[in-house]
C-alpha atoms as a PDB file:
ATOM      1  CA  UNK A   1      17.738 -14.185  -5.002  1.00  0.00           C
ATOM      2  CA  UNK A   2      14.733 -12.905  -6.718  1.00  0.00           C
ATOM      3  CA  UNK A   3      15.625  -9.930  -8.563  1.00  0.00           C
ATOM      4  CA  UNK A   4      12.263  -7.252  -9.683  1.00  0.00           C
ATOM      5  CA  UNK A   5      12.202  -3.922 -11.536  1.00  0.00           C
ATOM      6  CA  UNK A   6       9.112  -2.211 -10.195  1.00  0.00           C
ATOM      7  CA  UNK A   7       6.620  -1.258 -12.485  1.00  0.00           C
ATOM      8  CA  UNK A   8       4.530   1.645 -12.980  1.00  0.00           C
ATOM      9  CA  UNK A   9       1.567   1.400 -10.507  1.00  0.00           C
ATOM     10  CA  UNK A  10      -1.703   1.347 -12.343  1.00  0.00           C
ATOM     11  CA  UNK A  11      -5.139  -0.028 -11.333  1.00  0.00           C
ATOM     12  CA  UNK A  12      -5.764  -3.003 -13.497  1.00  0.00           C
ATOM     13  CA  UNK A  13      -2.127  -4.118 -12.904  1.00  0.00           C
ATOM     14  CA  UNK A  14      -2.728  -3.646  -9.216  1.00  0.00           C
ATOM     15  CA  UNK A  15      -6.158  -5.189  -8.818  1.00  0.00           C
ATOM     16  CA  UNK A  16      -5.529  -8.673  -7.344  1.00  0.00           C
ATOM     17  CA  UNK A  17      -4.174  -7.537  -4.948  1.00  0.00           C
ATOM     18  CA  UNK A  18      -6.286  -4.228  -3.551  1.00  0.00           C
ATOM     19  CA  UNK A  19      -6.907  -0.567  -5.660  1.00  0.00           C
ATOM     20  CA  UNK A  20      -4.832   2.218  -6.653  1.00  0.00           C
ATOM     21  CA  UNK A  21      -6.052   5.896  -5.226  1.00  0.00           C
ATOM     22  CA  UNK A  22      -5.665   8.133  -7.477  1.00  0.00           C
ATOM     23  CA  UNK A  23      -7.430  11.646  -7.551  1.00  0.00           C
ATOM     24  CA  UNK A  24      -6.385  12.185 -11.446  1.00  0.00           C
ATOM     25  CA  UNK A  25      -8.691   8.580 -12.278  1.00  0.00           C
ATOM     26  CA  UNK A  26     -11.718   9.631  -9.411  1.00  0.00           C
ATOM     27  CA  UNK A  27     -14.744  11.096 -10.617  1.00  0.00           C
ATOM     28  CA  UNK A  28     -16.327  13.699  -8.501  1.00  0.00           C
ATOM     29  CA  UNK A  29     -18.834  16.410  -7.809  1.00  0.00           C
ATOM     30  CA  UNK A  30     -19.119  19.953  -6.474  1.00  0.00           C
ATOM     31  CA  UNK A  31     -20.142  19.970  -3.273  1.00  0.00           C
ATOM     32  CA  UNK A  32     -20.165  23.289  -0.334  1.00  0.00           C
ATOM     33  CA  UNK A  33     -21.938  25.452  -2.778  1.00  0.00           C
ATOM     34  CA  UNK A  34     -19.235  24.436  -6.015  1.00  0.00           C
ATOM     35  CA  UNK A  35     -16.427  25.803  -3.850  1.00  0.00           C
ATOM     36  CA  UNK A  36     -15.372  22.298  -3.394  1.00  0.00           C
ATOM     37  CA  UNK A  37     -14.961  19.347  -5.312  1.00  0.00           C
ATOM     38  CA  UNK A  38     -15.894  15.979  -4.020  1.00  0.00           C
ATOM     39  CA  UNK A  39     -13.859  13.170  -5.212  1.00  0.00           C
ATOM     40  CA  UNK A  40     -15.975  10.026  -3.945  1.00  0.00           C
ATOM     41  CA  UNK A  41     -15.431   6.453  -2.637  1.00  0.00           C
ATOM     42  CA  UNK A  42     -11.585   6.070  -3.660  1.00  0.00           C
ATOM     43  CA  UNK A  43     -11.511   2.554  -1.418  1.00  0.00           C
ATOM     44  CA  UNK A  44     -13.443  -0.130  -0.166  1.00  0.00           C
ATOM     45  CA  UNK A  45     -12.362  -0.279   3.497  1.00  0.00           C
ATOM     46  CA  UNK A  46     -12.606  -3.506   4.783  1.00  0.00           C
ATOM     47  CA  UNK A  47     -12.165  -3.408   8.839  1.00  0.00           C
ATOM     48  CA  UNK A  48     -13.165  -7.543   9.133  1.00  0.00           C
ATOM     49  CA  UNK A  49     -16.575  -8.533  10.541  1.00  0.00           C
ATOM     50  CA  UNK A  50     -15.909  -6.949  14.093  1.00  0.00           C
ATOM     51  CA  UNK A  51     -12.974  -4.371  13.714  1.00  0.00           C
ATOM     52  CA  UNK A  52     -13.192  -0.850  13.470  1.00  0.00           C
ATOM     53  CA  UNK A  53     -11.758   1.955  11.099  1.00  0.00           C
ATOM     54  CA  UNK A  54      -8.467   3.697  12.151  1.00  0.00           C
ATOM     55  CA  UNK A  55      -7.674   6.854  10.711  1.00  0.00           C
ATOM     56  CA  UNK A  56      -3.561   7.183  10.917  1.00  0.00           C
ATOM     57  CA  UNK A  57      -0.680   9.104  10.128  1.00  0.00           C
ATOM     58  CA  UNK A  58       2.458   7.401   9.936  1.00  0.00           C
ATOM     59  CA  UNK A  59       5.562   9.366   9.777  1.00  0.00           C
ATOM     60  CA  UNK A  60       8.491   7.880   7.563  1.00  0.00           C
ATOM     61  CA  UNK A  61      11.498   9.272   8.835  1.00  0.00           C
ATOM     62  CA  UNK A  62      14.189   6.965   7.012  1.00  0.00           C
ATOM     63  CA  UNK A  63      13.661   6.952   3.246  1.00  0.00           C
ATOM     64  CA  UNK A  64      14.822   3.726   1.373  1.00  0.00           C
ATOM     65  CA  UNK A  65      17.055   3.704  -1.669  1.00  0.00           C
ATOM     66  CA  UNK A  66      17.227   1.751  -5.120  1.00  0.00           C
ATOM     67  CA  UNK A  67      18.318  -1.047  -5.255  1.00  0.00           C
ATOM     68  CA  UNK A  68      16.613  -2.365  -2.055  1.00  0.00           C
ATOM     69  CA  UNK A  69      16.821  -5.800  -0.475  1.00  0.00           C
ATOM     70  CA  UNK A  70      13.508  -5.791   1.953  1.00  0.00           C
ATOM     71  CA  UNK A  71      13.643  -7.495   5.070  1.00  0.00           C
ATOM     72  CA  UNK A  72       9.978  -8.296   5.928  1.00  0.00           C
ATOM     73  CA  UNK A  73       6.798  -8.649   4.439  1.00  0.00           C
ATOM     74  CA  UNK A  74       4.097  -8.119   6.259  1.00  0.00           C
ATOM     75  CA  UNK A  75       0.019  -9.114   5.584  1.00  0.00           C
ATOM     76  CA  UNK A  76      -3.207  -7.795   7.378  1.00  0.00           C
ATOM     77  CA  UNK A  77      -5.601 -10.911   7.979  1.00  0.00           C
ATOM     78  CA  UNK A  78      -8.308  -8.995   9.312  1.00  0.00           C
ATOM     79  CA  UNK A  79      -8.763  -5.999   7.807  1.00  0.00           C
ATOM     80  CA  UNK A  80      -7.179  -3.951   4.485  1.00  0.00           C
ATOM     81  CA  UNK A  81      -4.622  -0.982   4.794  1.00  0.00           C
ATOM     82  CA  UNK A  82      -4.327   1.756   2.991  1.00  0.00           C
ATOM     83  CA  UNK A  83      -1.562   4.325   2.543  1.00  0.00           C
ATOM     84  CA  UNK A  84      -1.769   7.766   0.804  1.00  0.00           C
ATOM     85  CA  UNK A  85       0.964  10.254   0.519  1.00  0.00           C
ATOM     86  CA  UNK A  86       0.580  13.891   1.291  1.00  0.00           C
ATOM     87  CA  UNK A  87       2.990  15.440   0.034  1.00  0.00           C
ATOM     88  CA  UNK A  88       3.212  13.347  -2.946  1.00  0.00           C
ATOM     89  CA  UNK A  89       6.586  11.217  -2.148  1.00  0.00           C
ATOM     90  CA  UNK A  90       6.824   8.086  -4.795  1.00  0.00           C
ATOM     91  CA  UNK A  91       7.290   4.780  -2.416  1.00  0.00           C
ATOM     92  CA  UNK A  92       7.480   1.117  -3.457  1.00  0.00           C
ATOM     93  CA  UNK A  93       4.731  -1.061  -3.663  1.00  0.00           C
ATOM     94  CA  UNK A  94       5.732  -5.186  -3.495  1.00  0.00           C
ATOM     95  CA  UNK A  95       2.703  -7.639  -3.171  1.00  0.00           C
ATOM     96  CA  UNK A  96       1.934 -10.877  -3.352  1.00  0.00           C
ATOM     97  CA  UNK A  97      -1.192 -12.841  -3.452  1.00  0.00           C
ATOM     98  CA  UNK A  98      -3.016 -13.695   0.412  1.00  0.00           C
ATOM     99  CA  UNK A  99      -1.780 -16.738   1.764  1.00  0.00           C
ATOM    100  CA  UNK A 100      -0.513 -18.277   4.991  1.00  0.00           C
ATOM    101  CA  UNK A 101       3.260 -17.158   3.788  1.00  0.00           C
ATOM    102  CA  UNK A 102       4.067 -15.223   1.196  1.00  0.00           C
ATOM    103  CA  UNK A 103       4.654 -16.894  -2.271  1.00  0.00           C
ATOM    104  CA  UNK A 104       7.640 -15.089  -3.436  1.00  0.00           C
ATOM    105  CA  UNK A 105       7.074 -16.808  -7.150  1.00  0.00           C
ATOM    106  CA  UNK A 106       3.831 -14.562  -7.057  1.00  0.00           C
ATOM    107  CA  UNK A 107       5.747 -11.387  -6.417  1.00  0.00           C
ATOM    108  CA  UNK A 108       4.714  -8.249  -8.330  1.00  0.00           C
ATOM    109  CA  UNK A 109       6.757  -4.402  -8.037  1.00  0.00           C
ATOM    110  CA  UNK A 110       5.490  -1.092  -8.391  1.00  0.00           C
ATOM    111  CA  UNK A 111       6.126   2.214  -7.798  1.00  0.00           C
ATOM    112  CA  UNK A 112       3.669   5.030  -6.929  1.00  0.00           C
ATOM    113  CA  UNK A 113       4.433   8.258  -8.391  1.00  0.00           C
ATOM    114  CA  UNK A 114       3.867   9.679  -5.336  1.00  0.00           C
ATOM    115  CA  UNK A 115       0.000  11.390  -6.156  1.00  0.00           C
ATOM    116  CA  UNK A 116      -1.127   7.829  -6.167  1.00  0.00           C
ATOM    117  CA  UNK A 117      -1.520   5.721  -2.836  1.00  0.00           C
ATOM    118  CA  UNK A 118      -2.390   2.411  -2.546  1.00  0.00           C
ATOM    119  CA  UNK A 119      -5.785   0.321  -0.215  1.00  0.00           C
ATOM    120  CA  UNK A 120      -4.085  -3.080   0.277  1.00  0.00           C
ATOM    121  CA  UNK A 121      -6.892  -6.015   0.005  1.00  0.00           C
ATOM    122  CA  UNK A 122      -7.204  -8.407   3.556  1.00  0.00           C
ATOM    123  CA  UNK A 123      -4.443 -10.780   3.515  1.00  0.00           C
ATOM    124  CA  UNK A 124      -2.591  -9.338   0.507  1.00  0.00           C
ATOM    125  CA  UNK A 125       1.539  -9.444   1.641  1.00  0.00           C
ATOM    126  CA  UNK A 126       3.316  -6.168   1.250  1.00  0.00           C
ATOM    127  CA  UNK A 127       6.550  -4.508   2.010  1.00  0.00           C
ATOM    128  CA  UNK A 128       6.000  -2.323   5.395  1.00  0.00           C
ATOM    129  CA  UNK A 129       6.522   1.564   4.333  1.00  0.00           C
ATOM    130  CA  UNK A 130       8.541   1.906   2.185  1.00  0.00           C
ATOM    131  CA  UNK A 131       9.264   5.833   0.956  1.00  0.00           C
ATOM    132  CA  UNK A 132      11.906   6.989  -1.480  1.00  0.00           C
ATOM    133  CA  UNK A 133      11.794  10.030   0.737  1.00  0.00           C
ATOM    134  CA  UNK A 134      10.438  10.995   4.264  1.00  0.00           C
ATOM    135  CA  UNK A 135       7.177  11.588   4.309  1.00  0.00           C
ATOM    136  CA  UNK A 136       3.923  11.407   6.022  1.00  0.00           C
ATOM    137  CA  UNK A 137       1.147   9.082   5.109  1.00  0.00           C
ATOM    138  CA  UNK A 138      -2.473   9.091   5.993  1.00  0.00           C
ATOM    139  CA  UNK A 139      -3.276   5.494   6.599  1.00  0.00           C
ATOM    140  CA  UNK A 140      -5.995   3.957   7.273  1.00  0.00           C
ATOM    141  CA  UNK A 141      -6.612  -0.008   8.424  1.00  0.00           C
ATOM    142  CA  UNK A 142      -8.291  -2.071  11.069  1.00  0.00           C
ATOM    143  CA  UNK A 143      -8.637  -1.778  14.985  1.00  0.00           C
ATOM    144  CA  UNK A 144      -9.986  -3.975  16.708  1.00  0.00           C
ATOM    145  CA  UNK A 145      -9.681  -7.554  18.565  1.00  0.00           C
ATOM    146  CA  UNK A 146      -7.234 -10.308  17.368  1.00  0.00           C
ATOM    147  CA  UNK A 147      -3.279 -10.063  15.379  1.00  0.00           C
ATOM    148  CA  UNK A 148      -3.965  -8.310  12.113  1.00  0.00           C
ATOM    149  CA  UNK A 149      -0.327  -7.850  11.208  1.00  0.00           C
ATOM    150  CA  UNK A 150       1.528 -10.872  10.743  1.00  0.00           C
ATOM    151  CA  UNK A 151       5.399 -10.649   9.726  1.00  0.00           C
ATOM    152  CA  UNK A 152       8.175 -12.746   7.813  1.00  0.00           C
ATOM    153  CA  UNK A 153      11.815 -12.813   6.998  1.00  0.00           C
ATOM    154  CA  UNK A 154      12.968 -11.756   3.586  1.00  0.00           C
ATOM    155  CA  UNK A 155      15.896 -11.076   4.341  1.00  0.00           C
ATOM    156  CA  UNK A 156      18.625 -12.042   1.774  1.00  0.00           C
ATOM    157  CA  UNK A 157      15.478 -13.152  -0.450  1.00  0.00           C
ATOM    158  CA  UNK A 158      14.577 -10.359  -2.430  1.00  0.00           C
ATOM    159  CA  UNK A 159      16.415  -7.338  -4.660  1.00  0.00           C
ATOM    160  CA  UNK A 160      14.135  -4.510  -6.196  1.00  0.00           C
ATOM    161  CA  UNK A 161      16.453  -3.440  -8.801  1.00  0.00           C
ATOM    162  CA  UNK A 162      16.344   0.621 -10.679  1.00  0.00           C
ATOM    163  CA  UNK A 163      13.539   1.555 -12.509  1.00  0.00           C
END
């Protein structure tokens, strides 16, 4: 069993594998007259060639605990996914590189600290939600033609250990 204590999440650790959004690293400018600040281009959506963009909420109603052993990984061929937090719940972030099954030597842990969400790059594998409290998250991915979510067994495979 491969046994990971996640690390903080920060954007040059996170970069292979998508990008960290975080309003306290985004520049910005007033906008509305200065009543408003603008805090501009925070991800690169990717919907794929012929997909379009989805604008969700997903609503986590069972939080997860530490330790965790994860039973899936999932990946996103098609298009990325992003997930942002709104009312600023820390959740776990497990990756590894794109590939046609997920290389579980290549495994990186972090955790958000719940004002930072995360824009998952196409193909990068990932642990579906997974809050340390319910919450709801704005996501946003593809829609469109063809499987963008492809999932595999864990199960038994994996620990995320404390911080």
């Amino acid at each position: 069993m491969i046994r990971l204590t996640p690390q903080p999440l920060t954007a040059a650790a996170f970069a292979p594998f998508g990008e960290v959004i975080d309003e306290q690293a985004a520049s910005g400018f007033a906008i509305n007259g200065g009543t408003s600040l603008r805090l501009n281009d925070l991800a690169r959506l990717d919907p794929g060639e012929d997909g379009r963009v989805l604008f969700n909420l997903f609503v986590c109603r069972q939080s997860i605990s530490l330790p965790h052993q994860p039973a899936v990984m999932e990946c996103h061929p098609l298009g990325s996914q992003a997930f942002l937090p709104r009312h600023f719940a820390r959740f776990l972030v497990l990756v590894a590189p794109p590939a046609p099954q997920p290389d579980l030597s290549q495994l990186h842990c972090f955790l958000s600290d719940g004002r930072q969400g995360v824009n998952y790059a196409r193909g990068v594998w990932h642990l579906p939600l997974s809050s340390l409290e319910p919450e709801t998250f704005v996501v946003v991915d593809r829609g469109g033609s063809g499987n963008n979510c492809h999932e595999v067994s864990v199960a038994g495979q994996i620990k995320v250990l404390e911080q």
